[in-house]
Protein backbone atom coordinates (compact mmCIF):
# COMPACT_ATOMS: atom_id res chain seq x y z
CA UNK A 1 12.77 -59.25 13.54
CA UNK A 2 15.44 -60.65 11.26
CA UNK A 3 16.40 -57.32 9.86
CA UNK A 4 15.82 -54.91 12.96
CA UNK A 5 17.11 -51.79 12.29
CA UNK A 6 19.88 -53.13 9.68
CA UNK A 7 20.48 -50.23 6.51
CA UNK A 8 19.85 -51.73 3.05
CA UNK A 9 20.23 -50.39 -0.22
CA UNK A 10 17.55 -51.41 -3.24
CA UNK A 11 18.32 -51.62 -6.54
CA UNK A 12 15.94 -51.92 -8.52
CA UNK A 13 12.98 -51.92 -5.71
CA UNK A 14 10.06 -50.39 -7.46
CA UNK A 15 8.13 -53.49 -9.24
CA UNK A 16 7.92 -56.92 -9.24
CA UNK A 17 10.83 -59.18 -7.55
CA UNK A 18 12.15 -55.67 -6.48
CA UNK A 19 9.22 -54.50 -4.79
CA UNK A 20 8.43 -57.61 -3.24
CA UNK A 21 11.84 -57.74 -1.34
CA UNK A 22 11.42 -53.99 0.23
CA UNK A 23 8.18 -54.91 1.45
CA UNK A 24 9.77 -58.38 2.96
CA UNK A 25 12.84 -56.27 4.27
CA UNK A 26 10.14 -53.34 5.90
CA UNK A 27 8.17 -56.44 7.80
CA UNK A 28 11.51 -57.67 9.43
CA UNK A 29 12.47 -53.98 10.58
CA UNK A 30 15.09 -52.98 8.25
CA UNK A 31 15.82 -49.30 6.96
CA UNK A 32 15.69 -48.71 3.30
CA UNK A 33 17.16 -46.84 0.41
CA UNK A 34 15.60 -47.30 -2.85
CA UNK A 35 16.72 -46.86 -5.93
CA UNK A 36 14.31 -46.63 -9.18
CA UNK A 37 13.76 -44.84 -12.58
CA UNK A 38 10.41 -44.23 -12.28
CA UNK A 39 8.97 -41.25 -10.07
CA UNK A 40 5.71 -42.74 -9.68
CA UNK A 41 6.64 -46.19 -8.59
CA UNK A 42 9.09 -44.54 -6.34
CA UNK A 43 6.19 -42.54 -4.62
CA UNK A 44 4.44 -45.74 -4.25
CA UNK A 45 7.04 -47.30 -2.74
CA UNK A 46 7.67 -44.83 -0.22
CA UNK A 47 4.24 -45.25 1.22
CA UNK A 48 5.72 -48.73 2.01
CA UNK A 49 7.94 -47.50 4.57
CA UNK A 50 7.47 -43.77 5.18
CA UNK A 51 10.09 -42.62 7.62
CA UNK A 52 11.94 -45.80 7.50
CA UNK A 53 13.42 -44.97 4.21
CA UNK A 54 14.03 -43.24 1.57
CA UNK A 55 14.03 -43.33 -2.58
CA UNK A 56 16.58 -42.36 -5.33
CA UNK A 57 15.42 -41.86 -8.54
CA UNK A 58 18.07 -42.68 -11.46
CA UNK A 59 19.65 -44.53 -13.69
CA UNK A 60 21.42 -47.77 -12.00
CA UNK A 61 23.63 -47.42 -15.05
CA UNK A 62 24.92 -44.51 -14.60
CA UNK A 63 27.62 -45.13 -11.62
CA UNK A 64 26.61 -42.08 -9.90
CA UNK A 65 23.55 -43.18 -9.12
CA UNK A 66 24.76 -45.41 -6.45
CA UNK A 67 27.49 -43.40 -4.95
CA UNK A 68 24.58 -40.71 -4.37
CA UNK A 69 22.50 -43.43 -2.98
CA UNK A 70 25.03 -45.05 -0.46
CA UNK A 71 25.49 -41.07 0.50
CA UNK A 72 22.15 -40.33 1.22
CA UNK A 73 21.62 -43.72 3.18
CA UNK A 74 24.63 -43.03 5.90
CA UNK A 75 23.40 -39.68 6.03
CA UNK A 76 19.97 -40.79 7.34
CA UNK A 77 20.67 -44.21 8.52
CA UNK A 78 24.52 -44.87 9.42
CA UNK A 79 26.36 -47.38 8.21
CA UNK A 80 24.95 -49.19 5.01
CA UNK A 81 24.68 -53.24 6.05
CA UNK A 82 23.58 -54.99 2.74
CA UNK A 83 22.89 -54.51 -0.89
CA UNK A 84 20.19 -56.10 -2.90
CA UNK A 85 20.64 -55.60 -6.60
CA UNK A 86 17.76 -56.64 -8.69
CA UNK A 87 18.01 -54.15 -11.69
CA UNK A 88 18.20 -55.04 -14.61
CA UNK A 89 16.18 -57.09 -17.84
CA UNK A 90 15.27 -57.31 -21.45
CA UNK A 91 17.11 -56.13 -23.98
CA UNK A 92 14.82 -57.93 -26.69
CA UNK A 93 13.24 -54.31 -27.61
CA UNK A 94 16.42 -52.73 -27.89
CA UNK A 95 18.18 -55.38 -30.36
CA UNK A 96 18.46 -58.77 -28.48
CA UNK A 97 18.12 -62.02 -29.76
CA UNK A 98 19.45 -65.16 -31.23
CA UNK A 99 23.36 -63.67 -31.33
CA UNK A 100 23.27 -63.29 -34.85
CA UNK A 101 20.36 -60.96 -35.08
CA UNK A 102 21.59 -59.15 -32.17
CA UNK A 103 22.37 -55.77 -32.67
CA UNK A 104 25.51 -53.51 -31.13
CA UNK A 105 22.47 -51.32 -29.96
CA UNK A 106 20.98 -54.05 -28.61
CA UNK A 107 24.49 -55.85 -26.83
CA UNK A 108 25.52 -52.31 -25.35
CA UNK A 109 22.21 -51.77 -24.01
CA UNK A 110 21.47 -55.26 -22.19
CA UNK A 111 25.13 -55.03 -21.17
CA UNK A 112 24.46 -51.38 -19.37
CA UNK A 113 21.41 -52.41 -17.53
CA UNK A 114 22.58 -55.74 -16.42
CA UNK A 115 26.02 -56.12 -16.32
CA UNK A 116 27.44 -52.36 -15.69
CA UNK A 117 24.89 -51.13 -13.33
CA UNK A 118 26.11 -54.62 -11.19
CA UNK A 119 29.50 -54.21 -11.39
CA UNK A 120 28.97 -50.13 -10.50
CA UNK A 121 26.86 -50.97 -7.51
CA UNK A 122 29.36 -53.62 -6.15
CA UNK A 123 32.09 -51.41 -6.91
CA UNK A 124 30.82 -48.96 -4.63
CA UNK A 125 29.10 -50.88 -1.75
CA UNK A 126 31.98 -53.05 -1.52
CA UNK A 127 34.53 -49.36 -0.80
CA UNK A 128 31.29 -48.87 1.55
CA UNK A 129 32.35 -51.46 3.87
CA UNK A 130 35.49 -51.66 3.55
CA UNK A 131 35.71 -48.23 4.82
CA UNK A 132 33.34 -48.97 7.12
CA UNK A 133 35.37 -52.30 8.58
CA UNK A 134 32.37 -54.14 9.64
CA UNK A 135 32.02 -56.05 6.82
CA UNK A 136 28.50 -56.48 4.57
CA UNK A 137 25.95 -58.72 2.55
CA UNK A 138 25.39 -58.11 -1.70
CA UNK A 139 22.73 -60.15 -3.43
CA UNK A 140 23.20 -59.44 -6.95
CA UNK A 141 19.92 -60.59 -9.47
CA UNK A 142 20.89 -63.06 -12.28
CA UNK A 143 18.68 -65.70 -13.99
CA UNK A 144 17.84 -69.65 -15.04
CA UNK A 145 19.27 -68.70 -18.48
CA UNK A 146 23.00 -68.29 -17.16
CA UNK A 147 22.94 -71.85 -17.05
CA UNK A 148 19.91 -73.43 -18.52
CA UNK A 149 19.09 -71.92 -21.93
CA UNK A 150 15.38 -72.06 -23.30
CA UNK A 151 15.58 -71.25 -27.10
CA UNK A 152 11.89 -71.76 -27.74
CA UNK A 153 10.82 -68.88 -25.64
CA UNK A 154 14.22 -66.85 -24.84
CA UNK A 155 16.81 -66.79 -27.32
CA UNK A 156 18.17 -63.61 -25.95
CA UNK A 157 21.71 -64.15 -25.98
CA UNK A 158 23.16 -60.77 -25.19
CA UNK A 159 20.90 -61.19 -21.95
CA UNK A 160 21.74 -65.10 -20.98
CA UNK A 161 25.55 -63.80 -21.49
CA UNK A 162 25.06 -60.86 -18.83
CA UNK A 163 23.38 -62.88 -16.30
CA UNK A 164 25.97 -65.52 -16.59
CA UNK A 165 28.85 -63.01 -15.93
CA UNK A 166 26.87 -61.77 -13.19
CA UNK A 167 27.33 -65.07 -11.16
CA UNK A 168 30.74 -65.37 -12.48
CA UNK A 169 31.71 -61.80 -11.07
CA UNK A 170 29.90 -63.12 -7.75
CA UNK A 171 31.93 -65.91 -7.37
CA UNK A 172 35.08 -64.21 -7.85
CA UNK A 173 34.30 -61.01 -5.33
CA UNK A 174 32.74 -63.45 -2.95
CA UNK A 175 35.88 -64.98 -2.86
CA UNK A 176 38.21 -61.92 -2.30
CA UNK A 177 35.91 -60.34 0.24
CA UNK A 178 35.29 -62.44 2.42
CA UNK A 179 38.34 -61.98 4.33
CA UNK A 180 36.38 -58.19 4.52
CA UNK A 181 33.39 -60.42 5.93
CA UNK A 182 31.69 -59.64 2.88
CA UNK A 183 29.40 -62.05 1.58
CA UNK A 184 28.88 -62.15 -1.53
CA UNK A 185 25.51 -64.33 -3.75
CA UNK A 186 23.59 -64.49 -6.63
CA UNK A 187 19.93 -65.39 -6.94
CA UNK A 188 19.22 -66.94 -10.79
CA UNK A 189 14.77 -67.19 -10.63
CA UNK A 190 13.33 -69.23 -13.46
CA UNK A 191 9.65 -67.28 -14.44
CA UNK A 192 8.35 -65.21 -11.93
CA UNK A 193 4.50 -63.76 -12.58
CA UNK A 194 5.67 -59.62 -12.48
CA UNK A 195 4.50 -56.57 -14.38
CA UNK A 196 7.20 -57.10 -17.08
CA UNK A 197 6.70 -60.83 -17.93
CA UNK A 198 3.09 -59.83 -18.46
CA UNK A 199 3.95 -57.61 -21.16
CA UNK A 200 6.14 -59.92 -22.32
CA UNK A 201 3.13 -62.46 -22.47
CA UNK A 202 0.80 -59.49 -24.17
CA UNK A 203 3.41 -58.21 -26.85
CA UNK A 204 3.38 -62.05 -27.97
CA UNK A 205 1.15 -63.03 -31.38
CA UNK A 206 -1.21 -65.03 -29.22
CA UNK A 207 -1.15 -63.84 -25.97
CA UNK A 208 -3.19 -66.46 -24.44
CA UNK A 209 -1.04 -69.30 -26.15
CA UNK A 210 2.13 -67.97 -24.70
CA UNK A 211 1.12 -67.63 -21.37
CA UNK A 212 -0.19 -71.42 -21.88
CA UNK A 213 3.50 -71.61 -23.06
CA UNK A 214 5.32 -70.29 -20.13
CA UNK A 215 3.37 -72.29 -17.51
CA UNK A 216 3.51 -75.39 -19.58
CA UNK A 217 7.60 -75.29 -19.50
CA UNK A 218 7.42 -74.43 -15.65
CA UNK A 219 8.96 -77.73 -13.29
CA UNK A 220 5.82 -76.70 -11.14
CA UNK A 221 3.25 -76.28 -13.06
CA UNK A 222 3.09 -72.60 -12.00
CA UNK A 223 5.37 -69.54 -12.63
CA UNK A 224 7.00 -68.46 -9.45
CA UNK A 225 6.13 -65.47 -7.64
CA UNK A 226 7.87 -62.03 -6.33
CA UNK A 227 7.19 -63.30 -2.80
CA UNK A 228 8.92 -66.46 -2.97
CA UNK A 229 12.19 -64.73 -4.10
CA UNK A 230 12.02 -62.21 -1.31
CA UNK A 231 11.55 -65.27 0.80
């Protein structure tokens, strides 16, 4: 197994992309910690893995939600070995759009889920191994729209700005850390078929027209799926 007995944080592993990489990560061996808002999708994902991990509930926002998750990880697993970062997403409800409709509601809040709870976890995981001295691996989650804007269907440019500071501040940590033997990526998906671009696709006018829409605009004909990422 790739990931026999290797510690890894997730957060952001209760649903879609997210949930998709634990179970990848429990079929090549590795121990988890998982890190979610949501009680009941942190249940379910505990039946994943059972003894072979364990689940925070909390606000990735909130910096102490990592430090209490890196805590409880060496406490049951040793030392932590990677970080996957996948929380994060819309702000559209909250006040994002086309930059001038957007809203200071709406650019603090896309800003806190993306682009502070990234920066907190990295903060942390990277004093993790440093402290450690054995070095580490962060994936951090950013999107198509960092680089390749789509105004038709997401003019959302509190989010497109957050995503492209999130590669951005992987560059420039990757860089610094690797003398650590930190490594340091991004992942930027296009349209992946998960529980929140389906709501997405029902909150729409026509609901079958925009899901006609998103598959349409897709280079494969297709949207992507949670599995292929945690490939």
């Amino acid at each position: 197994m790739l990931l026999e007995k290797k510690n890894i944080i997730v957060v952001g592993g209760t649903s879609g992309i997210g949930k998709s990489a634990v179970k990848a990560f429990i079929n090549e061996g590795a121990f988890l910690t998982v890190v979610g808002r949501n009680s009941k999708k942190l249940s379910d994902a505990k039946a994943l893995f059972g003894d072979n991990g364990i689940t925070i509930e909390g606000d990735a926002s909130n910096q102490e939600t990592i430090n209490i998750a890196i805590k409880q990880a060496v406490g049951k697993f040793g030392d932590v070995h990677g970080l996957y970062h996948v929380a994060g997403g819309s702000g559209r409800n909250k006040g994002d759009g086309p930059i001038h409709k957007v809203t200071d509601k709406g650019w603090d809040y896309t800003k806190s889920i993306n682009l502070d709870s990234t920066f907190y976890s990295n903060r942390a995981i990277i004093n993790q191994f440093i402290n450690q001295g054995r070095g580490g691996a962060i994936l951090n989650m950013s999107s198509v729209l960092s680089f390749s804007p789509s105004s038709k269907f997401f003019s959302t440019h509190a989010y497109a700005c957050t995503k492209a500071a999130i590669i951005g501040f992987t560059k420039s940590i990757a860089s610094d850390y690797i003398k650590n033997n930190i490594r340091c990526n991004a992942i930027a998906p296009g349209t992946v078929h998960t529980p929140s671009w389906e709501g997405r696709v029902q909150a729409a006018k026509d609901p079958v027209q925009a899901k006609k829409d998103f598959i349409a605009r897709q280079p494969m004909g297709r949207l992507g799926t949670p599995e292929e990422i945690a490939s």
